[in-house]
N, C-alpha and C. Protein backbone atom coordinates (compact mmCIF):
# COMPACT_ATOMS: atom_id res chain seq x y z
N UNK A 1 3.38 14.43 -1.89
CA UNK A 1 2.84 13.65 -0.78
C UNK A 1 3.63 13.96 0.48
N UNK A 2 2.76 13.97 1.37
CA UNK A 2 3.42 15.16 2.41
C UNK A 2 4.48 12.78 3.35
N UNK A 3 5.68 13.49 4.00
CA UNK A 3 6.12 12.34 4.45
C UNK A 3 5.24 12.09 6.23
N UNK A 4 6.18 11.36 6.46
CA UNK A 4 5.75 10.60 8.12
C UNK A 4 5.52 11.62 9.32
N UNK A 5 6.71 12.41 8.70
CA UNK A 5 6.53 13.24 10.18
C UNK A 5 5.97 14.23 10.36
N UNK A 6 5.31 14.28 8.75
CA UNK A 6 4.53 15.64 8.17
C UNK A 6 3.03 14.99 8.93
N UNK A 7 2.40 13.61 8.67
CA UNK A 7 1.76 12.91 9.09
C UNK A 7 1.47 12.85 10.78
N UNK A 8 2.60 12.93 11.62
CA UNK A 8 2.47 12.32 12.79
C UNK A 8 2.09 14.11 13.64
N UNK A 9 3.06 15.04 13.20
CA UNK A 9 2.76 16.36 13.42
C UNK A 9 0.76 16.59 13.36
N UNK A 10 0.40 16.05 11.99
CA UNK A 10 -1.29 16.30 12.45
C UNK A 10 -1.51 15.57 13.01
N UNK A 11 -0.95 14.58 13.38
CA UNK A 11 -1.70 13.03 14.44
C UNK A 11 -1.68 13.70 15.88
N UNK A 12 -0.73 14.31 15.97
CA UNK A 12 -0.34 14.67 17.38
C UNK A 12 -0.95 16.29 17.99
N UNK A 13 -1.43 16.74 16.48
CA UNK A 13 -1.85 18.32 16.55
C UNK A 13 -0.69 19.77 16.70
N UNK A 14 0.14 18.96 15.94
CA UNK A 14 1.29 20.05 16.11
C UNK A 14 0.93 20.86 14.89
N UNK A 15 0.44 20.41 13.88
CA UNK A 15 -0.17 20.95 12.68
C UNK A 15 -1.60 20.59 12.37
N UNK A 16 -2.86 21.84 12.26
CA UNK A 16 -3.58 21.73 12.22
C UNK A 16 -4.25 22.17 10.54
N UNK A 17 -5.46 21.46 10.25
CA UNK A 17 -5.75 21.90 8.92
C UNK A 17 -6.94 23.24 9.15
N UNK A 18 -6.95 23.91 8.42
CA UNK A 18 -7.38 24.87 8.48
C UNK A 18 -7.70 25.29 7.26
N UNK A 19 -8.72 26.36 7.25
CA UNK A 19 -9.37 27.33 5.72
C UNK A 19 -8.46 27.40 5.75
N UNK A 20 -8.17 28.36 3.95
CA UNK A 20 -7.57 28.98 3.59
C UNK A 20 -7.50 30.36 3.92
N UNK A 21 -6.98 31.55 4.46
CA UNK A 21 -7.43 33.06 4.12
C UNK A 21 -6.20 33.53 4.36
N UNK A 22 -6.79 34.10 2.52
CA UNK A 22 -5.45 34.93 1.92
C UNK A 22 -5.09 36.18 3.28
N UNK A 23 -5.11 37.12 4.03
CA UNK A 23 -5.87 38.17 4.58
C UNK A 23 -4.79 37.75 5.84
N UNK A 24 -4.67 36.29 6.20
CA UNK A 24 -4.18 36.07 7.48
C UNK A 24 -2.87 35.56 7.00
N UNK A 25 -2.07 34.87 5.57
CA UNK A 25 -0.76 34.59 5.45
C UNK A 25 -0.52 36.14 4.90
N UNK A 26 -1.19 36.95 4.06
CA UNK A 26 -0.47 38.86 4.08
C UNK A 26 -0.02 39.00 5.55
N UNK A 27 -0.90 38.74 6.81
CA UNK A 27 -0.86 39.55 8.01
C UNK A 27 0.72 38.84 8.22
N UNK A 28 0.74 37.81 8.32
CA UNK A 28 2.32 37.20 8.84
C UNK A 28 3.34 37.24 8.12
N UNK A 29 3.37 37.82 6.54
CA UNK A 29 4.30 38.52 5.69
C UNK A 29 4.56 39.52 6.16
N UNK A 30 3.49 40.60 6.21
CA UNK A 30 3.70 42.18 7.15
C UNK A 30 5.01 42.12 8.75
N UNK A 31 3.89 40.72 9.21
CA UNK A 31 5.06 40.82 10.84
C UNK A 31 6.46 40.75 10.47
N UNK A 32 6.74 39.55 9.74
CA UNK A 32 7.84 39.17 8.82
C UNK A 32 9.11 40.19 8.10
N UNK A 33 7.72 41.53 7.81
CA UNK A 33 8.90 42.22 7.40
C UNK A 33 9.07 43.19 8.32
N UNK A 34 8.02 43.31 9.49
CA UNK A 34 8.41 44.29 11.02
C UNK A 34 9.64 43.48 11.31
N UNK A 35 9.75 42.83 11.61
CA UNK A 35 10.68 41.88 12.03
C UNK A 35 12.05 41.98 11.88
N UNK A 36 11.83 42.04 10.61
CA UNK A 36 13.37 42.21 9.93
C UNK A 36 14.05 43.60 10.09
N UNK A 37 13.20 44.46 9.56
CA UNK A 37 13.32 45.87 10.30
C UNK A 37 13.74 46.10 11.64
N UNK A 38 13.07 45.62 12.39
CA UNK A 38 13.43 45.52 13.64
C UNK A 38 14.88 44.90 14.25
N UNK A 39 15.43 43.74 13.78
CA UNK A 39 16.51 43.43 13.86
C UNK A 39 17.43 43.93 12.82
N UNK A 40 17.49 45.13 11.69
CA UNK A 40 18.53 46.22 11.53
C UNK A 40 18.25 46.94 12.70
N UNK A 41 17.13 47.27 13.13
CA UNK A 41 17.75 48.20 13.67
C UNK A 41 18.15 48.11 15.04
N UNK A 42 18.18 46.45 15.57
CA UNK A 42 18.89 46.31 17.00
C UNK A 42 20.27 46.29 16.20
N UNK A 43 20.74 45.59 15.19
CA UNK A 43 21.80 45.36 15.06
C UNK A 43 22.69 47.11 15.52
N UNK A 44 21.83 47.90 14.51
CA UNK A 44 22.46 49.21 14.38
C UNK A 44 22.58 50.02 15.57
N UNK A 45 21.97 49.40 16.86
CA UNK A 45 22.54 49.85 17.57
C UNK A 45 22.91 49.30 18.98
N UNK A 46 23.67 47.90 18.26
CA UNK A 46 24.57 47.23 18.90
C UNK A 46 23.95 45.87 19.64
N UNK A 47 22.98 45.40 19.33
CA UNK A 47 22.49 44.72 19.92
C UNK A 47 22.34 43.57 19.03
N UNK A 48 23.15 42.49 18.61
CA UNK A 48 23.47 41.41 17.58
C UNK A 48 22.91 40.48 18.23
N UNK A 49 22.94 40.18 19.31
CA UNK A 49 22.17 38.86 19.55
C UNK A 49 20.82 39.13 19.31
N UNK A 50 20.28 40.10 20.09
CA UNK A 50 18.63 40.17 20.22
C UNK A 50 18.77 40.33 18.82
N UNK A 51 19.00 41.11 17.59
CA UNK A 51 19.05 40.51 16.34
C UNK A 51 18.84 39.67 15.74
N UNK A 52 19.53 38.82 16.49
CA UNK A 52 19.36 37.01 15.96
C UNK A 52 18.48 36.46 16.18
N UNK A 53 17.64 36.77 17.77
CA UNK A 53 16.30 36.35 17.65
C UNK A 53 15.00 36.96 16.58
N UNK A 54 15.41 38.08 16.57
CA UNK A 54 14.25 38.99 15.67
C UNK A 54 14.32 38.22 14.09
N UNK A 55 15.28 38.09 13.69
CA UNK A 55 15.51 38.28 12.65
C UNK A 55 14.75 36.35 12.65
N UNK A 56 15.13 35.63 13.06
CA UNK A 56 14.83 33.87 12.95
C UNK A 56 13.19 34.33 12.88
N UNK A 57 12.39 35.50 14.25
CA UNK A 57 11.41 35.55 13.98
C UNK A 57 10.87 36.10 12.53
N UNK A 58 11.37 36.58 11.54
CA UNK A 58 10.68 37.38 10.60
C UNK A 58 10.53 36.40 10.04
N UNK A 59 11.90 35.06 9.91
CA UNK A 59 11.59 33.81 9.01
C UNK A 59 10.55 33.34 9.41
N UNK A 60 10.04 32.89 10.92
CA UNK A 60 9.27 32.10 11.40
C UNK A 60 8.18 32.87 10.71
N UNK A 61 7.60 34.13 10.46
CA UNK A 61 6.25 34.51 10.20
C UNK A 61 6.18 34.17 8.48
N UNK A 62 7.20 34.24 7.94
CA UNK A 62 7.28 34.09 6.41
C UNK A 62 6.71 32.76 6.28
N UNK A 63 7.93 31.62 7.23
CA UNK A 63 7.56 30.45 6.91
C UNK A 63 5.87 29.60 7.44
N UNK A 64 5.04 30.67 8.09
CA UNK A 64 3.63 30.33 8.67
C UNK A 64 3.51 30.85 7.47
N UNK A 65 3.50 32.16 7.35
CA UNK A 65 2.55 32.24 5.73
C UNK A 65 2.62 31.58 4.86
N UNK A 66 3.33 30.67 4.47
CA UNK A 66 3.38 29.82 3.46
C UNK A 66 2.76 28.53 3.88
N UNK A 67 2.90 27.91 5.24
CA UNK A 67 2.06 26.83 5.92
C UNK A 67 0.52 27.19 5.37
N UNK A 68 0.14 28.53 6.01
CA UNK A 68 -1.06 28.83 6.15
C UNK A 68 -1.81 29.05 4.96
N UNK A 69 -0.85 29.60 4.01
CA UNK A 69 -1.46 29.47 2.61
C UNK A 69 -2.03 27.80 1.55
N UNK A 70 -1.36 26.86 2.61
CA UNK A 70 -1.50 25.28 2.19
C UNK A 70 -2.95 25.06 3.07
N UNK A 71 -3.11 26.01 3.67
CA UNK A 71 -4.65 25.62 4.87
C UNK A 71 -3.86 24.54 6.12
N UNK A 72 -2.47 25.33 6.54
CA UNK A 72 -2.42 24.02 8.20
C UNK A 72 -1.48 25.23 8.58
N UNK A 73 -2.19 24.96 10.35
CA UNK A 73 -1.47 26.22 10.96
C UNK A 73 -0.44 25.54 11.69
N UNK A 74 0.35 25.69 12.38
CA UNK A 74 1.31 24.86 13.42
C UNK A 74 1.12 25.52 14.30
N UNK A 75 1.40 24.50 15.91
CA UNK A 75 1.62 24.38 17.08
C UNK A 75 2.60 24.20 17.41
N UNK A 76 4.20 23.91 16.51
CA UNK A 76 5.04 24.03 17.19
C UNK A 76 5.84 24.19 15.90
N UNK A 77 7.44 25.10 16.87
CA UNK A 77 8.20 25.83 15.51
C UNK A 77 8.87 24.58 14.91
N UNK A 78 8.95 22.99 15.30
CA UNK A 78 9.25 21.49 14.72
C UNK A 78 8.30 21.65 13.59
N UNK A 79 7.39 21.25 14.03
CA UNK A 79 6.64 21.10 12.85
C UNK A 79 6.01 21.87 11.99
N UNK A 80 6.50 23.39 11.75
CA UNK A 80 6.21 24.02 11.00
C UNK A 80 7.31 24.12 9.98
N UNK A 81 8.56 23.69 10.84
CA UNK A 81 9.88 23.37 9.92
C UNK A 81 9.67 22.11 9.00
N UNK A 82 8.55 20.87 9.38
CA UNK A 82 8.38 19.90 8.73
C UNK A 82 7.49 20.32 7.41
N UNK A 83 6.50 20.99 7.80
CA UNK A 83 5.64 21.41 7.14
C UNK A 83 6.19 22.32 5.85
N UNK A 84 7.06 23.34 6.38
CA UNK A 84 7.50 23.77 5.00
C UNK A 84 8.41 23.09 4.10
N UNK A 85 8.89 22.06 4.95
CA UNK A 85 10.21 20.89 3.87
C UNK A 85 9.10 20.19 2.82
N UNK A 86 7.95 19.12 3.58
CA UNK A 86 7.51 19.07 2.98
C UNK A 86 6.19 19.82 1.57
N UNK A 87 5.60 20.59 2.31
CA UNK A 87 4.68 21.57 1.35
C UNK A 87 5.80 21.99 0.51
N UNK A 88 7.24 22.79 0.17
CA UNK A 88 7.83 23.54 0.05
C UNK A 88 8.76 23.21 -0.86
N UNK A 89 9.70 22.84 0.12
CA UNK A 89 11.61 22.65 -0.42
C UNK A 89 11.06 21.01 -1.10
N UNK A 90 10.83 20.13 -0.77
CA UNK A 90 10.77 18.59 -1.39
C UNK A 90 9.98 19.40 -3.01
N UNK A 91 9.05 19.95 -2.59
CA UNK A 91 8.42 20.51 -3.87
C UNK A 91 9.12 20.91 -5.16
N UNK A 92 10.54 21.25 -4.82
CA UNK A 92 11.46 22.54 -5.51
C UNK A 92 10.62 24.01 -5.39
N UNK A 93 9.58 24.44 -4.40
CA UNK A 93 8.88 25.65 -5.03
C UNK A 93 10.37 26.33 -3.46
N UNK A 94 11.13 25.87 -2.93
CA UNK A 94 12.03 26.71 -1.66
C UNK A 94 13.18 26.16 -1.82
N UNK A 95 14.16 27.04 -2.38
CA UNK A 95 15.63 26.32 -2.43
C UNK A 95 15.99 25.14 -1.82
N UNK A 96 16.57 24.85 -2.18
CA UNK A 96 17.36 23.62 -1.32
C UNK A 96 18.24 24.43 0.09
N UNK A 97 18.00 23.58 1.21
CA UNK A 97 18.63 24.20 2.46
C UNK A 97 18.02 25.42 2.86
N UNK A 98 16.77 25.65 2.51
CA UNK A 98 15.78 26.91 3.21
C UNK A 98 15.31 26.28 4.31
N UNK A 99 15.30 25.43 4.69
CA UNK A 99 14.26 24.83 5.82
C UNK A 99 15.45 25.02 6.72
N UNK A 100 16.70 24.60 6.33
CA UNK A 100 17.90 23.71 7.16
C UNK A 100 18.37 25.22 7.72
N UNK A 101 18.07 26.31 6.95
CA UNK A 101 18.70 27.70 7.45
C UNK A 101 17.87 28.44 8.49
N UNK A 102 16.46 27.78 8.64
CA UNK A 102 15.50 28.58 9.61
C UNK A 102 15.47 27.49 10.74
N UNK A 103 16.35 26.02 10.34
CA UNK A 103 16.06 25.39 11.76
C UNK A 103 17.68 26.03 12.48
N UNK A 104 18.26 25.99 11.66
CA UNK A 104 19.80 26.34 12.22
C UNK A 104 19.40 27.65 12.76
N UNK A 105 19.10 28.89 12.41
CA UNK A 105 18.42 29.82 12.91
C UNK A 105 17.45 30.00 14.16
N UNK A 106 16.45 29.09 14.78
CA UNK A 106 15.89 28.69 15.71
C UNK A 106 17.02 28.06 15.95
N UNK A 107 17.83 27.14 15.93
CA UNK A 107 18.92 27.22 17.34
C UNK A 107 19.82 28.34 18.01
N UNK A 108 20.23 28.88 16.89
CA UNK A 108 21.07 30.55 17.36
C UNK A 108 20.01 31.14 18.18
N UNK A 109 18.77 31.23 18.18
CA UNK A 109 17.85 32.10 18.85
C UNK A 109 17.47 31.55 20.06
N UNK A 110 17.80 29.89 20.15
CA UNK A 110 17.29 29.23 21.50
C UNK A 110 18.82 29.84 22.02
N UNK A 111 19.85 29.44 21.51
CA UNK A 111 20.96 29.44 22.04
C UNK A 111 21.40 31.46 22.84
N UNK A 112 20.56 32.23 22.32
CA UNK A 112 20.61 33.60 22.43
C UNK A 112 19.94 33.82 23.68
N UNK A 113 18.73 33.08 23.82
CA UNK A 113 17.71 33.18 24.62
C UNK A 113 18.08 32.51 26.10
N UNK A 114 18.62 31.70 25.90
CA UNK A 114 18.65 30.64 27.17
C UNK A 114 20.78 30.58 27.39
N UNK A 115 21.46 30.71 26.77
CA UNK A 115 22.38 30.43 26.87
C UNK A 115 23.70 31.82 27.22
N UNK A 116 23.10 32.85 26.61
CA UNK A 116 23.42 34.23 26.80
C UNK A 116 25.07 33.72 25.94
N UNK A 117 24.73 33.26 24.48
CA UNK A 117 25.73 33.32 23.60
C UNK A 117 26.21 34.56 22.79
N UNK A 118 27.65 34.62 22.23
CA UNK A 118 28.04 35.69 21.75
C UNK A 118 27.70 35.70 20.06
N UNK A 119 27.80 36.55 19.77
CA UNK A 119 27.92 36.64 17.81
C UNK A 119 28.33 38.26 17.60
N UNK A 120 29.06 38.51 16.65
CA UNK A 120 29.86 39.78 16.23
C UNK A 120 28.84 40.08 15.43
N UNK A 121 28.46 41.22 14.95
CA UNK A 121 28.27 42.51 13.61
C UNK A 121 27.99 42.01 12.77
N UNK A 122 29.23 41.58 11.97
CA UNK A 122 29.58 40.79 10.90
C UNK A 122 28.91 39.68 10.61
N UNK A 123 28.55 39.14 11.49
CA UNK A 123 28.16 37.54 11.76
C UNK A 123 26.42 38.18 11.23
N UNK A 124 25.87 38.96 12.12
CA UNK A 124 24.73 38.76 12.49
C UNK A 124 24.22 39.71 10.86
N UNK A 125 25.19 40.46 10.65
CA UNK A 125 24.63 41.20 9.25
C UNK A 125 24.01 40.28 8.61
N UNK A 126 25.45 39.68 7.92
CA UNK A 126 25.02 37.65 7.02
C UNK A 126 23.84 37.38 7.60
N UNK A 127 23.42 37.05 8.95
CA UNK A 127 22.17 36.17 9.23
C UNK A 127 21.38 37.41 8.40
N UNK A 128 20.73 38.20 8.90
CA UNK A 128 20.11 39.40 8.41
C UNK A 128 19.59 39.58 6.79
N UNK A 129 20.21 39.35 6.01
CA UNK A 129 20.75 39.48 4.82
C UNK A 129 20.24 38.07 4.59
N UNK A 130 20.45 36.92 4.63
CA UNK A 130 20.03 35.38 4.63
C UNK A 130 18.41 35.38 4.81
N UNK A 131 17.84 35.99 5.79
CA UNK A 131 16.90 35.95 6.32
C UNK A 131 15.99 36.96 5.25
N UNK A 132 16.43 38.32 5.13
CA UNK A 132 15.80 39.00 3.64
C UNK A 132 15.54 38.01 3.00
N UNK A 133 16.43 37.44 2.45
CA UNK A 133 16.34 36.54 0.99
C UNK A 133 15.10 35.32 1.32
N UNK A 134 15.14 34.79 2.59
CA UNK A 134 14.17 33.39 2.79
C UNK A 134 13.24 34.74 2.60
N UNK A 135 12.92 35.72 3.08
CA UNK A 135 11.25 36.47 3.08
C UNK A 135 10.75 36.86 1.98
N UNK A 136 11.85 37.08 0.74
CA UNK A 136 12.04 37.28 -0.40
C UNK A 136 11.12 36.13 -0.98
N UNK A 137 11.55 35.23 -0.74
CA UNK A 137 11.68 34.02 -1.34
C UNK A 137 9.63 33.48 -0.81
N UNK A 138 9.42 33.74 0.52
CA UNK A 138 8.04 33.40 0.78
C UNK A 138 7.65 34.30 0.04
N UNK A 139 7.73 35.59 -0.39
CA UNK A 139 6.63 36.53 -0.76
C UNK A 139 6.23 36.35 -2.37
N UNK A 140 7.15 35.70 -2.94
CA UNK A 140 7.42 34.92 -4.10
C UNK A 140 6.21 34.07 -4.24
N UNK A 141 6.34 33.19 -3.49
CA UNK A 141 5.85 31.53 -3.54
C UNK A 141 4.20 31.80 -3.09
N UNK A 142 3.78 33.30 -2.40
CA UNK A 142 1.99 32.93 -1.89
C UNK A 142 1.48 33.78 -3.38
N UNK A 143 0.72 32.75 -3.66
CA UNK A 143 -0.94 33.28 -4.63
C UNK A 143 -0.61 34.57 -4.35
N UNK A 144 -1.11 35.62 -5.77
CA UNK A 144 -1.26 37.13 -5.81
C UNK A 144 -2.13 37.37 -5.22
N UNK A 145 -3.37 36.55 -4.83
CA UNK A 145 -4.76 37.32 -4.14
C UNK A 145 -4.54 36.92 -2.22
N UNK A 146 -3.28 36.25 -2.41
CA UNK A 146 -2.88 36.28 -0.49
C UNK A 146 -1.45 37.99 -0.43
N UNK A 147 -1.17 38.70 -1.44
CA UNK A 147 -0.38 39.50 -1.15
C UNK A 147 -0.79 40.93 -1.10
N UNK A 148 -2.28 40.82 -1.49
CA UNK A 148 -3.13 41.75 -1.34
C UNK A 148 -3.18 42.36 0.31
């Protein structure tokens, strides 16, 4: 049973219900794993922050495909973080602290974006590597006829 704020998100239209189509959570797995790709290869050549944004984005497309595979799209990256706690992690079908690692993640990326913060190599590998595993972990959890 989805909670309150899972509730107030469709009240407010931050999450919308929608068909199902397998066709469109594949398409945001695919971005998901451009994504990640994409932030090795800023990392690799020196570019760790913009990293940090790429890489939060590959989660963000993982974690829509899994919204979208429940039939609700989101309007905002809040309540798509609600949406997968509840559809998801409360479920046990998403580790414990998967949600808490892509909201902490959307802050490194606000904080990248707007704040012109630092992060080392090292640092941003770990995120990198963290972020595999959550995409790992969506590609897991959608129906075989959405991985088509």
């Amino acid at each position: 049973m989805e909670g309150s704020e899972f509730a107030e998100c469709v009240a407010k239209r931050g999450l919308r219900e929608m068909p199902v189509d397998p066709r469109v959570a594949h398409k945001e797995l695919e971005e998901a794993a451009l994504d990640l790709a994409r932030a090795r290869a800023s990392l690799d050549s020196g570019s760790a922050g913009w990293a940090v944004v790429q890489s939060y984005y590959a989660c963000f497309h993982a974690a829509r495909a899994l919204v979208l595979s429940r039939g609700y799209s989101e309007k905002s990256h809040r309540c798509l973080s609600i949406a997968l706690r509840d559809l998801f992690e409360r479920e046990g079908l998403l580790e414990k602290g998967s949600v808490d690692f892509l909201d902490g993640l959307r802050e490194l990326r606000e904080e990248f974006n707007y704040a012109l913060k630092q992060i080392s190599g090292v640092e941003t590998a770990g995120i990198i590597e963290d972020s595999r595993k959550f995409i790992v972990q969506a590609q897991t959890l959608l129906p075989d006829d959405e991985k088509k």
